[in-house]
N, C-alpha and C. Protein backbone atom coordinates (compact mmCIF):
# COMPACT_ATOMS: atom_id res chain seq x y z
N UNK A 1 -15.26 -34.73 69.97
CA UNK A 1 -15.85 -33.81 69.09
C UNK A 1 -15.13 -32.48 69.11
N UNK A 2 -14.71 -32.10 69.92
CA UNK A 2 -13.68 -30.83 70.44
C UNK A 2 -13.05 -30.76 68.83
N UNK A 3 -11.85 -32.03 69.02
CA UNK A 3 -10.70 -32.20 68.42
C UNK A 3 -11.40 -31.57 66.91
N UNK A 4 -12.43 -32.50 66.55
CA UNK A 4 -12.96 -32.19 65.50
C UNK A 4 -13.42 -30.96 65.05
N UNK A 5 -14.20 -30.38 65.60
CA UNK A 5 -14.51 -28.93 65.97
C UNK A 5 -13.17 -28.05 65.39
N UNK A 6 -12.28 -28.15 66.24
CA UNK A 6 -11.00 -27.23 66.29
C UNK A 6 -10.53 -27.95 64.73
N UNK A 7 -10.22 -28.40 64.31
CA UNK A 7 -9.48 -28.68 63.17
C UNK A 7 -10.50 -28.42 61.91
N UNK A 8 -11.91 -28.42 61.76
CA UNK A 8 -12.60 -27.72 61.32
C UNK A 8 -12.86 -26.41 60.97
N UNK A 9 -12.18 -25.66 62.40
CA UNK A 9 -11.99 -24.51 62.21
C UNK A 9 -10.95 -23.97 61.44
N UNK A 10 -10.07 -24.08 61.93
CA UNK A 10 -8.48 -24.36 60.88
C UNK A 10 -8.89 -24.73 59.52
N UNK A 11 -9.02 -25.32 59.37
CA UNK A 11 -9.81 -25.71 57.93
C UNK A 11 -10.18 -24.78 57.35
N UNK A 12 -11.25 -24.26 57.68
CA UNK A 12 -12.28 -22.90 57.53
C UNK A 12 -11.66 -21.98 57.16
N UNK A 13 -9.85 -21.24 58.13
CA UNK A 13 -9.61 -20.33 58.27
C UNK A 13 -8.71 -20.52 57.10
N UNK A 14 -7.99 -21.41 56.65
CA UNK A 14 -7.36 -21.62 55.35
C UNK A 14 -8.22 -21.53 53.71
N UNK A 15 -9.54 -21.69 53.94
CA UNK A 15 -10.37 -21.92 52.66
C UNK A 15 -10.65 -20.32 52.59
N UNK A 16 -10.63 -19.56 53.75
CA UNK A 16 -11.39 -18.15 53.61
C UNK A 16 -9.86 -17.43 53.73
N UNK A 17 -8.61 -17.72 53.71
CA UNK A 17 -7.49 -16.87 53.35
C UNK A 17 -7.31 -17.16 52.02
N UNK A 18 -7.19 -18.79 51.60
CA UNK A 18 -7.25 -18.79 49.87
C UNK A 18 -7.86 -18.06 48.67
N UNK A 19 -9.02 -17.80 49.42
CA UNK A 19 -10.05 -16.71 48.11
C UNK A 19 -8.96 -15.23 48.49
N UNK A 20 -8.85 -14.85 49.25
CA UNK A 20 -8.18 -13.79 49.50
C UNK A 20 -6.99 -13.29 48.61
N UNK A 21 -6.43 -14.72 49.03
CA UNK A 21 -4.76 -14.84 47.89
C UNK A 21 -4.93 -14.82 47.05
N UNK A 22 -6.19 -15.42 46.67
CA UNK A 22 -6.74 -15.49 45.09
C UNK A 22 -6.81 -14.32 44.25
N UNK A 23 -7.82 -13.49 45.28
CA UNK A 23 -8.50 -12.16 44.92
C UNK A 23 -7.02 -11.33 44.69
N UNK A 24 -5.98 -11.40 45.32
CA UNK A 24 -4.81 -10.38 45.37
C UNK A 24 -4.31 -10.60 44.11
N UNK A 25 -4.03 -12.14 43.60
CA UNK A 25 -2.88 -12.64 42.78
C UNK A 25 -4.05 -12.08 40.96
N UNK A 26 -5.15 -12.21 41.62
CA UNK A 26 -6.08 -11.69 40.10
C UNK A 26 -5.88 -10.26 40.12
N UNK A 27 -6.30 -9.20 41.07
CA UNK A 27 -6.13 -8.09 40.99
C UNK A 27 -4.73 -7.95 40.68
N UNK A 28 -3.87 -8.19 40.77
CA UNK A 28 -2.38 -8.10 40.34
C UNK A 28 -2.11 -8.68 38.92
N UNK A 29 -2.85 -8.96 38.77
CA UNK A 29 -2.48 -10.05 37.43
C UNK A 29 -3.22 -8.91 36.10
N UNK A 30 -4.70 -8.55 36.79
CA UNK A 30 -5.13 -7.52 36.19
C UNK A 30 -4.53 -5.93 36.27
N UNK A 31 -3.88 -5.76 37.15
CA UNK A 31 -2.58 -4.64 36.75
C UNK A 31 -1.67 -4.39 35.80
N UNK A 32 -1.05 -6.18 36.14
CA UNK A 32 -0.40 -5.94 34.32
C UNK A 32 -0.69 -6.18 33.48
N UNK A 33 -1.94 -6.65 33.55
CA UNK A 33 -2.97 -7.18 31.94
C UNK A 33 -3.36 -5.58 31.08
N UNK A 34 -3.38 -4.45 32.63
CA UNK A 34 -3.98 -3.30 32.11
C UNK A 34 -2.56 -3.06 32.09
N UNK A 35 -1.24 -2.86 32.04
CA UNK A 35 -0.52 -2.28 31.82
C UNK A 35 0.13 -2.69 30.36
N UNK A 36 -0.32 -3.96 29.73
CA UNK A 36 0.14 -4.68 28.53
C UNK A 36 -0.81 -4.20 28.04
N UNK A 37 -2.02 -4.18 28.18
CA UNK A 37 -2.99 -3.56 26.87
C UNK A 37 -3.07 -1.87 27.05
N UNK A 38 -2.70 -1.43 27.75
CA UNK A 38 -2.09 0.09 27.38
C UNK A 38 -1.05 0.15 26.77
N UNK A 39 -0.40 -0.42 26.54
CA UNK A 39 0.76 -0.77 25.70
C UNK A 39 0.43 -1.04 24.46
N UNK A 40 -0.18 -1.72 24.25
CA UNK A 40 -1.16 -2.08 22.89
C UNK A 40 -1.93 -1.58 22.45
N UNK A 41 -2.40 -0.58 23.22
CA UNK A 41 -4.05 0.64 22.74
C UNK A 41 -2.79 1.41 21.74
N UNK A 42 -1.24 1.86 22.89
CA UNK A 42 -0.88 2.32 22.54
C UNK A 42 0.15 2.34 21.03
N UNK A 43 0.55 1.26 21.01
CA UNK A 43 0.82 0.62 19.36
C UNK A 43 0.20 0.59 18.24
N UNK A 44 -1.19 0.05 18.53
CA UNK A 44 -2.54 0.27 17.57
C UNK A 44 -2.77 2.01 17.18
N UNK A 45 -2.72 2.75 18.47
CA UNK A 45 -2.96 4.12 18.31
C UNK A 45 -1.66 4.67 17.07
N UNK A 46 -0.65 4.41 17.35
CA UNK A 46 0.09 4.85 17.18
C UNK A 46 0.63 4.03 15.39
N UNK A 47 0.15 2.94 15.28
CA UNK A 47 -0.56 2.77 14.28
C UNK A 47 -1.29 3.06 13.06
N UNK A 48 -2.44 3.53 13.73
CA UNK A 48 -3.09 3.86 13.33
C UNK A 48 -3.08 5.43 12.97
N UNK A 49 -2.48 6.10 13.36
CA UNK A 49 -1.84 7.29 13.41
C UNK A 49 -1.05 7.31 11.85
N UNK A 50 -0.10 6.30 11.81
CA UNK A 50 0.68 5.77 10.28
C UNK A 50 -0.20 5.83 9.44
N UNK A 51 -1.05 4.98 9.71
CA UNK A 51 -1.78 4.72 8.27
C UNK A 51 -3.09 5.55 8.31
N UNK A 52 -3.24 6.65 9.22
CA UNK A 52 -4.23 7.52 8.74
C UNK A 52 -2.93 8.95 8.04
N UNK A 53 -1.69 9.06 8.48
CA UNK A 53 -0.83 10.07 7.65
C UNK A 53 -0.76 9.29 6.14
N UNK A 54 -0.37 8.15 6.03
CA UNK A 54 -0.13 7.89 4.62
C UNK A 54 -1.54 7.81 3.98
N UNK A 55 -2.91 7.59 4.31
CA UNK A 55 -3.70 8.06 3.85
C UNK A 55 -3.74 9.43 3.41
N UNK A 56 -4.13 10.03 4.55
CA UNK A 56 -3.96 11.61 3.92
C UNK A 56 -2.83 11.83 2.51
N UNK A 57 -1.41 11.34 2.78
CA UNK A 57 -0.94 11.67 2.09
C UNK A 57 -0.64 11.03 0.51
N UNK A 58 -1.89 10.35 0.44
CA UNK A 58 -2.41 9.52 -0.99
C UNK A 58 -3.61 10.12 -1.40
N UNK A 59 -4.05 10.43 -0.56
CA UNK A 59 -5.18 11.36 -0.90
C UNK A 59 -4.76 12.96 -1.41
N UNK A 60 -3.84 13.46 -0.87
CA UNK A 60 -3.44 14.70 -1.28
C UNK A 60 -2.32 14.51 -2.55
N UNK A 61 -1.95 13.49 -3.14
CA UNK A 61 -1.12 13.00 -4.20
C UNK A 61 -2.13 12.83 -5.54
N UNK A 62 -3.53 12.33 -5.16
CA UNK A 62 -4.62 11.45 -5.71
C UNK A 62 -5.40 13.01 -5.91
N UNK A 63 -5.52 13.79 -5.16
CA UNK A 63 -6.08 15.45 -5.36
C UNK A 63 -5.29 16.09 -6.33
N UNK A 64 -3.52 16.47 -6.14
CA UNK A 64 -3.10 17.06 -7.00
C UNK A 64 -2.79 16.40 -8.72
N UNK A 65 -3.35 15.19 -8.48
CA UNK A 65 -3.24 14.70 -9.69
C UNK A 65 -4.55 14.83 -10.47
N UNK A 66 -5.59 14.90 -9.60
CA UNK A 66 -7.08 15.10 -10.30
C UNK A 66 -7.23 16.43 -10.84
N UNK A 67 -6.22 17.48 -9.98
CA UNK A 67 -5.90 18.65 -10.49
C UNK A 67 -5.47 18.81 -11.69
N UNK A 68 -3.95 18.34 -11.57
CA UNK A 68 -3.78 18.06 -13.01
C UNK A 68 -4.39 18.08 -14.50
N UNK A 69 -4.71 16.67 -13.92
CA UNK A 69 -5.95 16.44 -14.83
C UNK A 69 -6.99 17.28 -15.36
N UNK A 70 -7.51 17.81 -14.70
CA UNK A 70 -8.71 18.59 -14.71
C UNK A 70 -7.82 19.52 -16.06
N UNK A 71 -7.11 20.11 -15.57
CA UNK A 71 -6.53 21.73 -16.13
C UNK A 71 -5.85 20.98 -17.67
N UNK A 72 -5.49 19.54 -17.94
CA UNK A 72 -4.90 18.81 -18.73
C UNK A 72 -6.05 19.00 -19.79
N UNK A 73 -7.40 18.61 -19.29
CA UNK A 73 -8.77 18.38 -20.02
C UNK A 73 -8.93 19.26 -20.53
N UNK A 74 -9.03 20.74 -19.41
CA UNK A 74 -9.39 21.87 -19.92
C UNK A 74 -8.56 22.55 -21.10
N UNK A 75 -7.73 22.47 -21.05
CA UNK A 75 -6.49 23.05 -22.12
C UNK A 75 -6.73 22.07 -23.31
N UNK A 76 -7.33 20.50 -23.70
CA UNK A 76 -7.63 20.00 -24.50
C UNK A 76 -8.54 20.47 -25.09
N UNK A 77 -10.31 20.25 -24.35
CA UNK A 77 -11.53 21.10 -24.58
C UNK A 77 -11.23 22.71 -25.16
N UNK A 78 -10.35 23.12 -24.91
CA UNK A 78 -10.09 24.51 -25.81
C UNK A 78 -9.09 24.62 -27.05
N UNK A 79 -8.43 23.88 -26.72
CA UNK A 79 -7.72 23.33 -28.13
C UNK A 79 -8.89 22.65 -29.32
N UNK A 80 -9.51 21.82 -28.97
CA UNK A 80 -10.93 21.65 -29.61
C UNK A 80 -11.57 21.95 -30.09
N UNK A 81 -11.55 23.15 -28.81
CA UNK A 81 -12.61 24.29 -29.66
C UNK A 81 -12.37 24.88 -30.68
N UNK A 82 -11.04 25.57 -30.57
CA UNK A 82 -10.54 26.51 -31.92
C UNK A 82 -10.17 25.52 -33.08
N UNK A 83 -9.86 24.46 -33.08
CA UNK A 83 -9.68 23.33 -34.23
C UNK A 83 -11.20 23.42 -34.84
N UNK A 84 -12.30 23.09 -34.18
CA UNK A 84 -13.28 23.03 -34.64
C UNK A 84 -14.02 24.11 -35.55
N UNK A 85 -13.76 25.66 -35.03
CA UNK A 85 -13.88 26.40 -35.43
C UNK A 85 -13.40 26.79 -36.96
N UNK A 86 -11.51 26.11 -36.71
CA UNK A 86 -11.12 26.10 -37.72
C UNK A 86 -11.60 25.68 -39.03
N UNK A 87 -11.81 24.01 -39.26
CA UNK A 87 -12.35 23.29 -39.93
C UNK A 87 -13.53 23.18 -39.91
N UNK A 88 -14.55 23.83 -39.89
CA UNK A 88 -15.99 23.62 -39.78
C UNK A 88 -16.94 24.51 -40.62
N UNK A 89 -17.32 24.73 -41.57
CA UNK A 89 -17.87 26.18 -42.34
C UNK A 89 -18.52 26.78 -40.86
N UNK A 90 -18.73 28.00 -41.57
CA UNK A 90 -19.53 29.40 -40.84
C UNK A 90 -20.68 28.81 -40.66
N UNK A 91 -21.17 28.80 -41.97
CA UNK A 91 -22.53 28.62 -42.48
C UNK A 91 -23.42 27.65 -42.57
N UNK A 92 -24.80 28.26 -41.97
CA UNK A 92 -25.97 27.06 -42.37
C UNK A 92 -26.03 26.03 -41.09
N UNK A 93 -26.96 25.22 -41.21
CA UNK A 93 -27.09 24.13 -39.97
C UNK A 93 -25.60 23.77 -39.02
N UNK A 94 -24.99 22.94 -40.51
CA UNK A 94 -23.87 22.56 -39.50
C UNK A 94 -23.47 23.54 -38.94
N UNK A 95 -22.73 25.12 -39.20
CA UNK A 95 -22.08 25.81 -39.05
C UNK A 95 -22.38 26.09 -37.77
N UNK A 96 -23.63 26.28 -37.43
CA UNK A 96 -24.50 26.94 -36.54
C UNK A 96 -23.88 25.70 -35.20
N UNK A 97 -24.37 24.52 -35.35
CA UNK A 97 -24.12 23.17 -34.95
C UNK A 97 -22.83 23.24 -33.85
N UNK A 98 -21.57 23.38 -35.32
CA UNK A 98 -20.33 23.66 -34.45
C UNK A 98 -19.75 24.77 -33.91
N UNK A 99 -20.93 26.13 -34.15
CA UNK A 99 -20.40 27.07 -33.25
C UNK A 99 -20.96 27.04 -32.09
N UNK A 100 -21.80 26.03 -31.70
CA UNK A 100 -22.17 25.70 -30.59
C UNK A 100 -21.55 25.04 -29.48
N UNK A 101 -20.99 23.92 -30.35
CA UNK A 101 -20.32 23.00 -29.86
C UNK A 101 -18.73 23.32 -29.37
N UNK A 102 -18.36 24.39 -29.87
CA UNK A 102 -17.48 24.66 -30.06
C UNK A 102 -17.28 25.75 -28.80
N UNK A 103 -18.44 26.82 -28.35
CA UNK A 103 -18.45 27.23 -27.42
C UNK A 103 -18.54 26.64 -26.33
N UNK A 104 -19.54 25.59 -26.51
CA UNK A 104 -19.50 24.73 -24.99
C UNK A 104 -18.46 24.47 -24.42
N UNK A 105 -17.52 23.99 -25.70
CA UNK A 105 -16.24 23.19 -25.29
C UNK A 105 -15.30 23.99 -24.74
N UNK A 106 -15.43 25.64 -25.18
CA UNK A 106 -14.01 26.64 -24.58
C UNK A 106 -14.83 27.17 -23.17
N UNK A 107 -15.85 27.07 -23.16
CA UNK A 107 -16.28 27.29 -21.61
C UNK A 107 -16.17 26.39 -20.85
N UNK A 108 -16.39 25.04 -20.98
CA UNK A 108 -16.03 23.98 -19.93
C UNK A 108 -14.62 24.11 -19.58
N UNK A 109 -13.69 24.09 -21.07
CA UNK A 109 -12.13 24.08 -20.60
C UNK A 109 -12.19 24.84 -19.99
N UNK A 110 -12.24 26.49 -19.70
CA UNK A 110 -12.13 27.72 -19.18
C UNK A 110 -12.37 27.13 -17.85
N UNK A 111 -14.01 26.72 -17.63
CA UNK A 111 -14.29 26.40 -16.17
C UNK A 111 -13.15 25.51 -15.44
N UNK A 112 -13.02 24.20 -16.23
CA UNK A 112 -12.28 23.27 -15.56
C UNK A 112 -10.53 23.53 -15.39
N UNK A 113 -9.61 24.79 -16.44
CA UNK A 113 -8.98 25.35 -15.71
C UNK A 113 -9.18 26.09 -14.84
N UNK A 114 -9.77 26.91 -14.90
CA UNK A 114 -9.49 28.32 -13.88
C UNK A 114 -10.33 27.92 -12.18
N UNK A 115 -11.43 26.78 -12.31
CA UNK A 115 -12.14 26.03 -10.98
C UNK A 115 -11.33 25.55 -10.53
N UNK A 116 -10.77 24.19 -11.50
CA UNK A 116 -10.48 23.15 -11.16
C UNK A 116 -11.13 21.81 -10.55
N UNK A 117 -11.32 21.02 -10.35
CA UNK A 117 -11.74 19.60 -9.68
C UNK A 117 -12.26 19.86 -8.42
N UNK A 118 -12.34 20.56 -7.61
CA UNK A 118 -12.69 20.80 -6.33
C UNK A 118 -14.26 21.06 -6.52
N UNK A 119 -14.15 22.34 -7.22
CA UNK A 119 -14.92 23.39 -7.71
C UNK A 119 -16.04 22.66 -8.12
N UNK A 120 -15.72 21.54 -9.62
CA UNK A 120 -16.91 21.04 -10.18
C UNK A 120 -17.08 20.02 -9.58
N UNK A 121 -16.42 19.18 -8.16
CA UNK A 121 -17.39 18.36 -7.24
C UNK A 121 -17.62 18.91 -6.20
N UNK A 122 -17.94 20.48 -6.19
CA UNK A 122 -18.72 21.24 -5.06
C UNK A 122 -20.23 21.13 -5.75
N UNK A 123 -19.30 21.51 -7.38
CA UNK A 123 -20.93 21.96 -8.25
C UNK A 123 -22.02 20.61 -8.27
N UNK A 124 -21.34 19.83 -8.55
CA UNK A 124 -21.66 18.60 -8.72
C UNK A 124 -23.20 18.06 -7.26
N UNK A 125 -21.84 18.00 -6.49
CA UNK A 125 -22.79 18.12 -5.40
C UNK A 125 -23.92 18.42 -4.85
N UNK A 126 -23.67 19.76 -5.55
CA UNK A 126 -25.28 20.90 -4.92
C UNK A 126 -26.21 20.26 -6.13
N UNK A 127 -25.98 19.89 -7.03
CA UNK A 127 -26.39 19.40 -8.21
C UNK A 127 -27.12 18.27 -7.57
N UNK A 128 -26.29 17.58 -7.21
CA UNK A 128 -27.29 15.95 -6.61
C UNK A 128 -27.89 16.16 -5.60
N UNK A 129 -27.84 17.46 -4.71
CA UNK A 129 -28.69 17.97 -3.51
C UNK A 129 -29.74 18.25 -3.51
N UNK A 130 -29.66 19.05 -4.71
CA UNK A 130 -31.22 20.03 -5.14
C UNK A 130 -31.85 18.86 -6.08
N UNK A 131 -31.33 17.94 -6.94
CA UNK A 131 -32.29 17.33 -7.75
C UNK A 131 -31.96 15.95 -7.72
N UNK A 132 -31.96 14.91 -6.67
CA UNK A 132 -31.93 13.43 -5.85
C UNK A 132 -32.26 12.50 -6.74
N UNK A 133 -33.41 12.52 -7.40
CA UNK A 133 -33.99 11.49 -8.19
C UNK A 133 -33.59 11.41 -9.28
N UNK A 134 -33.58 12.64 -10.15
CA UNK A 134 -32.57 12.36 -11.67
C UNK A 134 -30.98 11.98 -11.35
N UNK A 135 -30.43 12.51 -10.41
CA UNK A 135 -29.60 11.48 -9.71
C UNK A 135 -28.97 10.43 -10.01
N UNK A 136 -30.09 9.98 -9.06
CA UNK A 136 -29.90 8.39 -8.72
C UNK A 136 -30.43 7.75 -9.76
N UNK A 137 -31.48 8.32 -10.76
CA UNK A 137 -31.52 7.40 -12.05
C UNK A 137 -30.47 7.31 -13.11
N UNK A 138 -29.91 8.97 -13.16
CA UNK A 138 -28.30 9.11 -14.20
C UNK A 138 -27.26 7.55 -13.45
N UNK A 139 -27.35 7.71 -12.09
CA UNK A 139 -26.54 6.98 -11.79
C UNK A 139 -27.01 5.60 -12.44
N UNK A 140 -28.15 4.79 -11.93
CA UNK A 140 -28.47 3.61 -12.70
C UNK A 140 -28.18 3.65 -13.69
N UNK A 141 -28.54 4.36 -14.75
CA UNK A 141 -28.58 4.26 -16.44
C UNK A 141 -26.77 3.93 -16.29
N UNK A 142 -25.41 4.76 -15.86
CA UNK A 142 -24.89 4.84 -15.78
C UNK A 142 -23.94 3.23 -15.63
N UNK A 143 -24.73 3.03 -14.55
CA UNK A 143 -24.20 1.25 -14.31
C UNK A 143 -24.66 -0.02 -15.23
N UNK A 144 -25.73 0.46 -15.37
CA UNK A 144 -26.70 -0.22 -16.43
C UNK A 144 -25.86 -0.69 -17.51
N UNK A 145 -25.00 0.83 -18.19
CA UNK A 145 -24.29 1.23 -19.25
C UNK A 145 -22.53 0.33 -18.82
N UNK A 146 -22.00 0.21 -17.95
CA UNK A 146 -21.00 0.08 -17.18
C UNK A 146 -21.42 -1.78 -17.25
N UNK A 147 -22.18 -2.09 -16.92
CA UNK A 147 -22.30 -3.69 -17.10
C UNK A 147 -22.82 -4.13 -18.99
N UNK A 148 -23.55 -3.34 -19.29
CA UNK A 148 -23.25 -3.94 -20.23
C UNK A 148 -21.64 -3.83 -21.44
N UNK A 149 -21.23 -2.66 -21.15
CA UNK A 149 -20.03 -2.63 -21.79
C UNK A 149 -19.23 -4.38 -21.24
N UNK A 150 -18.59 -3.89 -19.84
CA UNK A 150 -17.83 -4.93 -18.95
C UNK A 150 -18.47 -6.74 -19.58
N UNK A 151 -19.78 -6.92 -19.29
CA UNK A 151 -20.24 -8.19 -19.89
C UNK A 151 -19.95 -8.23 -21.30
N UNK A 152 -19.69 -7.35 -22.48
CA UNK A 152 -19.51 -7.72 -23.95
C UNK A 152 -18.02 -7.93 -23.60
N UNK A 153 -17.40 -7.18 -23.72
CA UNK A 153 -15.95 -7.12 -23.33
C UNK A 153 -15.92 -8.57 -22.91
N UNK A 154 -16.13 -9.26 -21.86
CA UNK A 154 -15.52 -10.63 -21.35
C UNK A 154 -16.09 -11.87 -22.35
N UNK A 155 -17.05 -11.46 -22.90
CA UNK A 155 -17.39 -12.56 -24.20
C UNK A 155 -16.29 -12.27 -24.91
């Protein structure tokens, strides 16, 4: 029983160094697992870094063009206006009609040059802040309007 005993032990002392080797060769293994995925946080980061600059810089392409625009509109809306003025009698209902219309139109241009696009989705904004519910119903009517166009169109 000795013999047995003793080689039992031996036994023992090999099963409880194996977890050991084990434990070393994982902790090591997880060294460079963390040193490959820092490597990779750092690619992704760096990444992601790219495509948040070329964002920005589609967005600031996509701004100065809304600019554009805006000041394009406005210079139309006032061209408008004075055409309208032109061709339109003085007098009586209509007259009255298109000197109305006609002002609206050189004040919006005015606004939408000299604001610009920023300006009237600041205004805009405070607009849907202070009054939520006409809102969100302009908006429905809006889509409402937006599907039924889109559905005739594909017939």
């Amino acid at each position: 029983m000795g013999k047995h005993n003793g080689h039992r032990s031996s036994h023992n002392q090999n099963i409880s160094s194996q977890p050991d080797q084990g434990l070393k060769e994982q902790t090591h293994a997880g060294i460079g697992g963390t040193s490959t995925q820092s490597h990779q946080e750092e690619q992704s980061g760096a990444s992601l870094q790219g495509v948040r600059e070329i964002a920005g810089n589609a967005a600031e392409v996509a701004k100065q063009q809304a600019q554009a625009g805006a000041t394009a509109l406005g210079t139309g809306m006032r061209n408008l206006a004075s055409s309208l003025r032109e061709h339109v009698p003085n007098d009586g209902v209509m007259g009255t009609a298109a000197s109305n219309i006609a002002e609206t139109l050189e004040r919006s241009g005015n606004y939408l040059q000299e604001e610009g696009i920023n300006h009237l989705m600041d205004d805009v904004g405070r607009l849907i802040r202070s009054n939520p519910l006409p809102a969100v119903c302009i908006s429905i009517g809006i889509g409402f309007l937006a599907a039924q166009i889109l559905s005739r169109s594909e017939r």
